[in-house]
Protein backbone atom coordinates (compact mmCIF):
# COMPACT_ATOMS: atom_id res chain seq x y z
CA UNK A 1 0.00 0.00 0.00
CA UNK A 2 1.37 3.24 -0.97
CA UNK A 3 0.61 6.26 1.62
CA UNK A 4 1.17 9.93 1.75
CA UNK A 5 0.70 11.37 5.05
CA UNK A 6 0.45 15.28 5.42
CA UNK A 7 1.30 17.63 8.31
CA UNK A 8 1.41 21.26 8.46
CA UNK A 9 2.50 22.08 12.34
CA UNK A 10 6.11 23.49 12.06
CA UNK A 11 7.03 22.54 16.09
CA UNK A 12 7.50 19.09 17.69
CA UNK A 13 4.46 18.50 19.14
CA UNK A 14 2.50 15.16 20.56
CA UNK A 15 1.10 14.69 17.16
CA UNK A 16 4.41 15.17 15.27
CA UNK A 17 5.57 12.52 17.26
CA UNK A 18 2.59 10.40 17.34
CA UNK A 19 3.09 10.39 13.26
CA UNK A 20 6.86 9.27 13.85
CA UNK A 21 5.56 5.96 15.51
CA UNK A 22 3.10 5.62 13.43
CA UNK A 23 5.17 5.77 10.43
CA UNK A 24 8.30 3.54 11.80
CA UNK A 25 5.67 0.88 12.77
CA UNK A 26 4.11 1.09 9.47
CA UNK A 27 7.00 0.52 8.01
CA UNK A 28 7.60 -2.65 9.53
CA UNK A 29 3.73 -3.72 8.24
CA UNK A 30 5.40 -3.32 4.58
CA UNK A 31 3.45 -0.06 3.76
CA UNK A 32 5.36 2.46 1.06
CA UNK A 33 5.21 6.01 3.09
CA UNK A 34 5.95 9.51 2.18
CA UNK A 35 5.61 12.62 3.81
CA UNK A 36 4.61 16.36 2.67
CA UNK A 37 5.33 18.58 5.18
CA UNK A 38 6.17 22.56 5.61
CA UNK A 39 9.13 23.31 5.45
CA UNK A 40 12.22 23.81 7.46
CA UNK A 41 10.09 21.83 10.23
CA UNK A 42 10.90 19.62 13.19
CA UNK A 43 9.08 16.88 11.31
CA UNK A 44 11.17 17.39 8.13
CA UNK A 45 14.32 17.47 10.58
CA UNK A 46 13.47 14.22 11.17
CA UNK A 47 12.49 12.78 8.03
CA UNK A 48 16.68 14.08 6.57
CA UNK A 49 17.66 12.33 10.24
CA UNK A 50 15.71 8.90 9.44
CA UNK A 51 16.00 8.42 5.71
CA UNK A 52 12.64 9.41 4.65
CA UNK A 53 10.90 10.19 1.25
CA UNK A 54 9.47 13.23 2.29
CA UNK A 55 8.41 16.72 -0.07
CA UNK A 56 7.81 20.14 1.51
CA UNK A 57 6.02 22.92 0.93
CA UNK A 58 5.89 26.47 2.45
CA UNK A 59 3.96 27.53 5.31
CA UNK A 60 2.17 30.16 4.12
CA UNK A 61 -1.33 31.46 2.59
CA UNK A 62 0.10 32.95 -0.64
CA UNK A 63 1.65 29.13 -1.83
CA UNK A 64 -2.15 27.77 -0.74
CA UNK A 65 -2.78 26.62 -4.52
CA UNK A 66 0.65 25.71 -5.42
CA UNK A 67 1.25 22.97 -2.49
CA UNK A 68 -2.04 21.47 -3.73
CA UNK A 69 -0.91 21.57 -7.17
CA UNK A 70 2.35 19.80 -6.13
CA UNK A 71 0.51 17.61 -3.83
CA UNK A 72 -0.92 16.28 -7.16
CA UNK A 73 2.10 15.99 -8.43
CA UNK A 74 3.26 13.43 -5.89
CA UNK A 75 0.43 11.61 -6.01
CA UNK A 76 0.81 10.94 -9.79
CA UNK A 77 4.80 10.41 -9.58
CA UNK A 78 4.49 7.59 -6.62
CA UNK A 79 1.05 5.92 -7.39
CA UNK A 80 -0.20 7.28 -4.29
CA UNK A 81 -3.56 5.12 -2.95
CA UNK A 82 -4.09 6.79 0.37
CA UNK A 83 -3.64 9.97 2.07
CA UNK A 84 -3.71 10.51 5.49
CA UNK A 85 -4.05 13.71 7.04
CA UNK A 86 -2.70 14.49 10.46
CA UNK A 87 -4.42 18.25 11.33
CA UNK A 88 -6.44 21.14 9.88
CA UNK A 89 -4.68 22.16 7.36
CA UNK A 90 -3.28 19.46 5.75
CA UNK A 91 -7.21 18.53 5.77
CA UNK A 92 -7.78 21.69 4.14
CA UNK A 93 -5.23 21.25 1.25
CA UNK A 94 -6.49 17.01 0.96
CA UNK A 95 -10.24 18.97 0.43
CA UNK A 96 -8.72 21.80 -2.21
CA UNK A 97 -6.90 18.77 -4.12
CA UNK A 98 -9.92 16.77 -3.84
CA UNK A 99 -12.81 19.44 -5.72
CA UNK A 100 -10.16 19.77 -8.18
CA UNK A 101 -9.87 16.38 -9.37
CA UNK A 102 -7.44 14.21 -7.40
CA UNK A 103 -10.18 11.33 -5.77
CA UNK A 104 -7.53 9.68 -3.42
CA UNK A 105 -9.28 8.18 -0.86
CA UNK A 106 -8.70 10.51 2.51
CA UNK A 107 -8.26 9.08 5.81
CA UNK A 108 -8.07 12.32 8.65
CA UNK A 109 -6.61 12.00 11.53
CA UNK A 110 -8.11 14.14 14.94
CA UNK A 111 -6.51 15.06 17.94
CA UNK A 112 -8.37 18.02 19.19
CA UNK A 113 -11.80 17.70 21.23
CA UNK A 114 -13.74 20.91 19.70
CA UNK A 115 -16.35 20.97 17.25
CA UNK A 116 -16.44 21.57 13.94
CA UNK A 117 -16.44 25.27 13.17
CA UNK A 118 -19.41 26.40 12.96
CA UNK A 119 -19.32 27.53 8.80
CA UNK A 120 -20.29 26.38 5.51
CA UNK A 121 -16.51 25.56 4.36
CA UNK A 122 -15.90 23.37 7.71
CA UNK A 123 -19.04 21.71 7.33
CA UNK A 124 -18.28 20.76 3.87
CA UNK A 125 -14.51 20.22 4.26
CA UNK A 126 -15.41 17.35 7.13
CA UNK A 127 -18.32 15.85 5.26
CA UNK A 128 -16.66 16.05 1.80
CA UNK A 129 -17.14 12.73 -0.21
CA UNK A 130 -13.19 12.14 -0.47
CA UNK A 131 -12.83 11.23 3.52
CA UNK A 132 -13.26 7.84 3.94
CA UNK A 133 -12.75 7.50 7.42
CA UNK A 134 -11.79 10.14 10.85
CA UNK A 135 -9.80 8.47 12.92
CA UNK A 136 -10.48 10.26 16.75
CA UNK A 137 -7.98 9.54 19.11
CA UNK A 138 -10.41 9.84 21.98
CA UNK A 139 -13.62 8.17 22.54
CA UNK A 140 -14.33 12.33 23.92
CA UNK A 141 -13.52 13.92 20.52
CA UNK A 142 -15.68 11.13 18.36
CA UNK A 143 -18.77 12.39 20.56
CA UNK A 144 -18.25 15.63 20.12
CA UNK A 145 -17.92 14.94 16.15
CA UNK A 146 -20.74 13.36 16.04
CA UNK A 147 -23.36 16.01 15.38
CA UNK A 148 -21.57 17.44 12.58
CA UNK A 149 -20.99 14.35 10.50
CA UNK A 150 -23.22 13.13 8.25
CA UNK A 151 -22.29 9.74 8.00
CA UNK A 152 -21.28 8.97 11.50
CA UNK A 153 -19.68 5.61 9.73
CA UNK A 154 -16.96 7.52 8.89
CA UNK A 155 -15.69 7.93 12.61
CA UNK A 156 -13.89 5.73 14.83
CA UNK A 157 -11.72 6.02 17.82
CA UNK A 158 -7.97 4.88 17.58
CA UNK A 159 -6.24 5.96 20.95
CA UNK A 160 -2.59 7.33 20.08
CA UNK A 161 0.39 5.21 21.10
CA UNK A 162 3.65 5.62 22.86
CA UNK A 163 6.99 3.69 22.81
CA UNK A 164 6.78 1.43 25.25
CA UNK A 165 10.32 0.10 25.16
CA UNK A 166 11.77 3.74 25.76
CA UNK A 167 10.70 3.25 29.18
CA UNK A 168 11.76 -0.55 30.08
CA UNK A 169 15.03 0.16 31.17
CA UNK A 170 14.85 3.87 32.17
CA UNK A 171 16.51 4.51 36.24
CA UNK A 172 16.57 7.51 37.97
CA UNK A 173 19.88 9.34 36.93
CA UNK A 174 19.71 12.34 38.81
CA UNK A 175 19.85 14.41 35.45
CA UNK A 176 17.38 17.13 37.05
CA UNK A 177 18.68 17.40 40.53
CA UNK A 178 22.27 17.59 39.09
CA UNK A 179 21.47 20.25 36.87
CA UNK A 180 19.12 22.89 38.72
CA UNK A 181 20.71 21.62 41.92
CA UNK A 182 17.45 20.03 43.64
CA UNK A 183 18.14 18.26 47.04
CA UNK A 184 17.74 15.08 47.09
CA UNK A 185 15.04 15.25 49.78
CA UNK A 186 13.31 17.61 47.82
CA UNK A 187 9.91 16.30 45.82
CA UNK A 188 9.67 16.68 42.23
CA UNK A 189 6.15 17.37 40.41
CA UNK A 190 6.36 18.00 37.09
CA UNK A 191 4.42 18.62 33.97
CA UNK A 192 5.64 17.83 29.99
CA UNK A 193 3.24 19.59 27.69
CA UNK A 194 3.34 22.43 25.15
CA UNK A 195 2.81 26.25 27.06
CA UNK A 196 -0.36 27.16 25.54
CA UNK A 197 -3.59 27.80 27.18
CA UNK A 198 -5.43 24.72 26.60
CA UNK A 199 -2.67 23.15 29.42
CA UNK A 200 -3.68 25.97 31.65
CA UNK A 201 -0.27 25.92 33.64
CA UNK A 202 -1.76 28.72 35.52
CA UNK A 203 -3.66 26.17 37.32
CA UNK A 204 -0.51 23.96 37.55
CA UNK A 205 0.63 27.22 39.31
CA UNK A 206 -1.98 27.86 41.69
CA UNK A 207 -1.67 24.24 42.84
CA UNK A 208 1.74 24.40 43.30
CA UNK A 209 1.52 28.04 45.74
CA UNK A 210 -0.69 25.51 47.77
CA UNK A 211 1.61 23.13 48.26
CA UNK A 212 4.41 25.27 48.59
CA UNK A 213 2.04 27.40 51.68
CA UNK A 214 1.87 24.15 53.09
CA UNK A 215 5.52 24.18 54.02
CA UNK A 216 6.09 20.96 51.84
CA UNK A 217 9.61 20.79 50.86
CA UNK A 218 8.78 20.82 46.90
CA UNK A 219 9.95 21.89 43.46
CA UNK A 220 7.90 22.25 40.00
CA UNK A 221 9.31 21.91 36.66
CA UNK A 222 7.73 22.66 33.73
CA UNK A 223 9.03 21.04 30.66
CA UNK A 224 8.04 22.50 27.22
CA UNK A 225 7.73 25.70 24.99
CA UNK A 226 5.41 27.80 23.90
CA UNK A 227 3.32 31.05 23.40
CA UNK A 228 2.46 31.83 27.33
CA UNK A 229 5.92 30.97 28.53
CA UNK A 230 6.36 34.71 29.33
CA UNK A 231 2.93 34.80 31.03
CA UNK A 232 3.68 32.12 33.22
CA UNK A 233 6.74 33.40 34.14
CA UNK A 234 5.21 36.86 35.14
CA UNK A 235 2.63 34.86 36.93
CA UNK A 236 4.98 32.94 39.31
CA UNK A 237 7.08 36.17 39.92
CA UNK A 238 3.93 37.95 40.92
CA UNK A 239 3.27 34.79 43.47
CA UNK A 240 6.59 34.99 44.60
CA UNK A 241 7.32 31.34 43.58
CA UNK A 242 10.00 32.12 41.36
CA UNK A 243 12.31 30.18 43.67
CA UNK A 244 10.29 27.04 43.42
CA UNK A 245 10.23 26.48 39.43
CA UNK A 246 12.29 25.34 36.54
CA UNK A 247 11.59 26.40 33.01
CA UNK A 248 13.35 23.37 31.37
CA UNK A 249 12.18 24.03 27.37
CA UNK A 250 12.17 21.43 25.02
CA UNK A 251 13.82 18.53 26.33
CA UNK A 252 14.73 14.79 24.28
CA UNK A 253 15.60 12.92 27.26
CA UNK A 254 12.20 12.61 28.61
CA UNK A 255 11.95 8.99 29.46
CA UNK A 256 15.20 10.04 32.05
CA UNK A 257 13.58 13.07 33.18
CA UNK A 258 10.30 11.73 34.12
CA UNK A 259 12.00 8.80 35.55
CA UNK A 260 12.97 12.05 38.72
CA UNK A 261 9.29 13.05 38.96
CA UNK A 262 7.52 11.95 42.16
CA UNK A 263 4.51 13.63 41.03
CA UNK A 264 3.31 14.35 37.49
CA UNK A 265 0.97 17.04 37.83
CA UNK A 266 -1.18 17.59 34.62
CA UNK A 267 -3.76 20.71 34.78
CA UNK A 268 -5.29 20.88 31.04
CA UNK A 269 -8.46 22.48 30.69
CA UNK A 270 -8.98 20.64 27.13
CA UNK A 271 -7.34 17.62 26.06
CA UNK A 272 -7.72 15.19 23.09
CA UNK A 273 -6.15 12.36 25.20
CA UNK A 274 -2.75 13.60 26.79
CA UNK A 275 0.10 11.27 25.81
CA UNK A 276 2.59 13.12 28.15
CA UNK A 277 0.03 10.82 30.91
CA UNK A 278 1.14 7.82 29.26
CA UNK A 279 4.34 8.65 29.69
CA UNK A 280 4.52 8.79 33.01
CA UNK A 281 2.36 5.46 33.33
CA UNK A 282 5.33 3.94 31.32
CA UNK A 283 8.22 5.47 34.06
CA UNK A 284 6.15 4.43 36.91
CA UNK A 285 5.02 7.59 37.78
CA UNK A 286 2.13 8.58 39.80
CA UNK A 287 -0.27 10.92 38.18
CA UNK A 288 -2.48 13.50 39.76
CA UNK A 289 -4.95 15.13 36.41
CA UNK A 290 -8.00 17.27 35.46
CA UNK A 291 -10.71 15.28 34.37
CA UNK A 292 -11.02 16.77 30.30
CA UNK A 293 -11.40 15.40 27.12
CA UNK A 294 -10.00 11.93 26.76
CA UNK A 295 -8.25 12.04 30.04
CA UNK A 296 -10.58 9.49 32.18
CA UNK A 297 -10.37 7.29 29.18
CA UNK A 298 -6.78 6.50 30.49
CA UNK A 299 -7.26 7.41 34.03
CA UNK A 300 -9.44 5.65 36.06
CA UNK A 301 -9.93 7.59 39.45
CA UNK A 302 -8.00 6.00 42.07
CA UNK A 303 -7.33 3.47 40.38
CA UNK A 304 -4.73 4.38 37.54
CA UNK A 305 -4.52 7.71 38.76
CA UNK A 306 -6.14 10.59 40.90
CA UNK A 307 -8.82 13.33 38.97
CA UNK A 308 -10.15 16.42 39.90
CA UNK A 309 -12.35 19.20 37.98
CA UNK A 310 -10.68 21.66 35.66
CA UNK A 311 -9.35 24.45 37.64
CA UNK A 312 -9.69 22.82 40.88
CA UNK A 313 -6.33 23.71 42.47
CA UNK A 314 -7.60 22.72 45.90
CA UNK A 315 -8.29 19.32 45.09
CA UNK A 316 -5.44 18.69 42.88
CA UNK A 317 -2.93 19.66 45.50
CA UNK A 318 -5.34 17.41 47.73
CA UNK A 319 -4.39 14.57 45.73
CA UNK A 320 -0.60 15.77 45.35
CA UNK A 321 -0.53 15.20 49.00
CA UNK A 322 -1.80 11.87 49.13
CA UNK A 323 0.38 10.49 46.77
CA UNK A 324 3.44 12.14 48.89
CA UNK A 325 2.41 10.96 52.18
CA UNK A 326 0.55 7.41 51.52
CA UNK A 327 3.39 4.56 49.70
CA UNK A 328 0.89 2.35 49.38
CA UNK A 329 -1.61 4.36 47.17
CA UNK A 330 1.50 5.55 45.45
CA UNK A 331 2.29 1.95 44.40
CA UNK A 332 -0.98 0.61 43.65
CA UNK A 333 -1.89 3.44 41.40
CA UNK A 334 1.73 2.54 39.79
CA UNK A 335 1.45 -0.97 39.15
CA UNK A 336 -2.50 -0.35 38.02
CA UNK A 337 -1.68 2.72 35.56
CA UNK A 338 1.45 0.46 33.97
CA UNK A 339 -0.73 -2.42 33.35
CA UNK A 340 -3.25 0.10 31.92
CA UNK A 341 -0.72 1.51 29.37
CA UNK A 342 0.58 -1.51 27.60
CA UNK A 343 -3.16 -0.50 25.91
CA UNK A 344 -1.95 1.89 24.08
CA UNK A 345 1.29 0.99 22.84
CA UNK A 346 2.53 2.43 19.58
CA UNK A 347 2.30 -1.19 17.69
CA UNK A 348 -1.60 -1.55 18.36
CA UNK A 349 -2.38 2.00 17.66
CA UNK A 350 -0.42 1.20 13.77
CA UNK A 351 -1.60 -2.13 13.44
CA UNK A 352 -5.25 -0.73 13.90
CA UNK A 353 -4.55 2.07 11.41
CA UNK A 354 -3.03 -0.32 8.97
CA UNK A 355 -6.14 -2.31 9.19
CA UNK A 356 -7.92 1.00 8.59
CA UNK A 357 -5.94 1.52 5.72
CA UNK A 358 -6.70 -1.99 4.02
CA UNK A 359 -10.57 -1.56 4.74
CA UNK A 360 -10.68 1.63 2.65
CA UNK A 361 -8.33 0.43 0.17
CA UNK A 362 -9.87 -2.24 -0.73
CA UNK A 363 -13.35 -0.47 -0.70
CA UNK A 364 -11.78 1.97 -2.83
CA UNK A 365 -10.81 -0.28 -5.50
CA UNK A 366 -14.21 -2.29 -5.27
CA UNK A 367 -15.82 0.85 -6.14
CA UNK A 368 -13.56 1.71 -9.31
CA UNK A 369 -13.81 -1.79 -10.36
CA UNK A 370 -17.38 -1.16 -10.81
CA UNK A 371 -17.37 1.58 -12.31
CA UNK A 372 -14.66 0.33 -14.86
CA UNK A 373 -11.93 3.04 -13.92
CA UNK A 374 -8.34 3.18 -13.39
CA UNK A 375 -6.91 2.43 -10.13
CA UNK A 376 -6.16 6.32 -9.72
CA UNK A 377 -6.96 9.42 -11.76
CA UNK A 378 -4.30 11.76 -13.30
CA UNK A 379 -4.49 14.92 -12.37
C-alpha cells in the first residue's frame, strides 16, 4: 500500500511525534510512506535524520494553490492510494486537491476535542465525499464529532500510542537534581506539555503556591515551549514562587527526566487524550490530572490515577498530597496505571490504522472496479 501522510504544524508537538511511531511501525507492516510537510520543520528534521521520502512545501497562505498543485504531483509520480491527514490544514489542502480532481481516498486523523467550526466551508470540508474514514484519538472527541458528520460511519476512535520500550530500562539518573541543583530530599512534580492555554499551567501554578504554603519541601518543573511561557513566568514572579520552578524548554531525554518526577501534575483544561500521561504510566510515575477530554479514558480515578475538575487547584494539590504521604496508594496506582498503558502501545495503535488503511483500500478499488476506472486518476 502506498501512503502519503500530510502535516502542516512546524514545532514538535504530541502529534508530530505520534506520526513518527506511526510511520516507523508502518513501516515494519510493509506499507510504502511519504511525507509532505512545511518546510524547514521539526518533522522534516526528522524525516533528513531517518531516511525518509518526504516533499515540503511552504507555510504560508500565498503558496495555498501551489502545495495542492504539487501535492498532485506526488500523487501521480508515486502511485499514491491513500492519504492521510494528520491536522487542519493538511485537511484543508487534501479537500482543495480533492474538488479539483485528485479522488484519493482521505483518511483524517483528529486530535483536538472541539467541534467543527461552525461555517459552511468546515461543514463541507469534514463531510466532503473524499474522507473515507476520521480516525479520533479519543472516545471524547468522536462524541463531540458526532453532530456534525453526516455519516457517522466515517468515525472511529484509535487511541494514540507511545513507545513502550523507551521506558523498560529507564533509572533515575539524577539528570534534574544535578542540573538545577534540587536536594535530594526535595519532591519533584512535574508537567511535559506544550505552554499554551489549553494546558492551563496557571492552574498547575496555583496548585503548586498551595503546596508550597503548606511548608512541603517541593519543586515544579515545567518542561516544554510555547506562546504563554512569558505569562507564566510573570505569573509565578507575581506569586513569589520564582524560587520554586524550573523552566526546562524542550527537552529529548524525557523517558530520564520523568524517571525524577515523584509527582506528574497535569492541569489541562482541554485535552484530546494527553500522551505526556502515558508517559509517566510507562516510568512508573504517579499521576495527579484534570478530568477533560479523553483524560478518564486513560485514568481511572484512584485506580490508575487521581482526577479532579478543571481548575480545581484545591483538590489537585489534595491529591498531590496523598500520593506524597501514603506509599501504598502511590504503588498501587503505579502498578494499576502500567498495566493500563501496555493498551496503548505504539504497535496496536499502527496495526489498527493499517487495518484501517486496508478496509478503505480495498473499498476503494471495489468501487472503481465497478465503475470500470483506473486504479487512480491523473491529475
Amino acid at each position: 500500500m502506498r501512503v502519503l501522510h500530510i502535516s502542516y504544524h512546524k514545532s514538535w508537538r504530541g502529534g508530530e511525534q505520534q506520526i513518527s511511531y506511526l510511520i516507523g511501525e508502518l513501516h515494519k507492516l510493509g506499507c510504502q510512506q511519504w511525507i509532505y510537510c512545511s518546510e524547514s520543520n521539526a518533522l522534516e528534521d526528522f524525516c533528513k535524520e531517518k531516511g525518509l521520502s518526504y516533499y515540503t512545501f511552504p507555510n504560508n497562505l500565498l503558496s495555498k494553490f501551489k502545495n495542492v498543485k504539487k501535492l498532485n504531483y506526488i500523487c501521480n509520480k508515486h502511485a499514491i492510494e491513500l492519504l492521510h491527514v494528520h491536522d487542519s490544514m493538511s485537511h484543508m489542502m487534501a479537500y482543495m486537491a480533492g474538488i479539483s480532481g485528485n479522488d484519493i481516498p482521505i483518511i483524517l486523523s483528529r486530535h483536538i476535542d472541539s467541534p467543527v467550526r461552525n461555517s459552511i466551508i468546515s461543514r463541507k470540508k469534514y463531510n466532503y465525499r473524499g474522507i473515507k474514514k476520521i480516525i479520533c484519538i479519543s472516545e471524547n472527541i468522536k462524541r463531540t464529532l458526532e453532530p456534525d458528520i453526516l455519516d457517522k460511519s466515517k468515525l472511529t476512535t484509535i487511541y494514540d500510542g507511545i513507545d513502550l520500550d523507551k521506558f523498560s530500562q529507564v533509572v533515575d539518573t539524577g539528570i534534574l537534581r544535578k542540573q538545577y541543583k534540587i536536594a535530594g530530599t526535595t519532591k519533584i512534580i512535574g508537567n511535559i506539555s506544550a505552554l499554551t492555554l489549553a494546558k492551563d499551567y496557571f492552574t498547575f501554578i496555583d496548585t503548586a503556591e498551595i503546596l508550597i504554603h503548606k511548608k512541603l519541601d517541593v519543586r515544579f518543573i515545567i518542561v516544554g515551549e510555547g506562546v504563554v511561557k512569558k505569562k507564566l513566568e510573570e505569573y509565578i514572579k507575581n506569586k513569589d514562587l520564582a524560587d520554586y520552578f524550573v523552566f526546562t524548554g524542550f527537552r529529548k531525554d524525557v523517558p530520564q527526566i520523568l524517571a525524577e518526577f515523584d509527582v506528574f501534575l497535569f492541569t489541562s483544561e482541554k485535552e484530546g487524550l494527553g500522551n505526556s500521561v502515558l508517559d509517566a504510566f510507562a516510568a512508573r510515575v504517579p499521576v495527579v490530572s484534570t478530568n477533560t477530554g479523553g483524560i478518564p479514558e486513560m485514568i481511572d480515578h484512584q485506580v490508575s490515577g487521581l482526577l479532579a475538575d478543571v481548575k480545581d487547584s484545591t483538590k489537585l494539590a489534595e491529591h498531590v498530597i496523598s500520593i506524597l504521604q501514603d506509599d501504598k496508594l502511590k504503588q498501587r496506582l503505579v502498578n494499576n496505571a502500567s498495566e493500563k498503558v501496555k493498551q496503548f502501545s505504539m504497535q496496536i495503535m499502527a496495526e489498527k490504522i493499517y487495518d484501517l488503511y486496508q478496509e478503505v483500500y480495498d473499498k476503494s478499488v471495489e468501487e472503481r472496479n465497478e465503475k470500470g476506472e483506473q486504479p487512480y486518476s491523473q491529475y
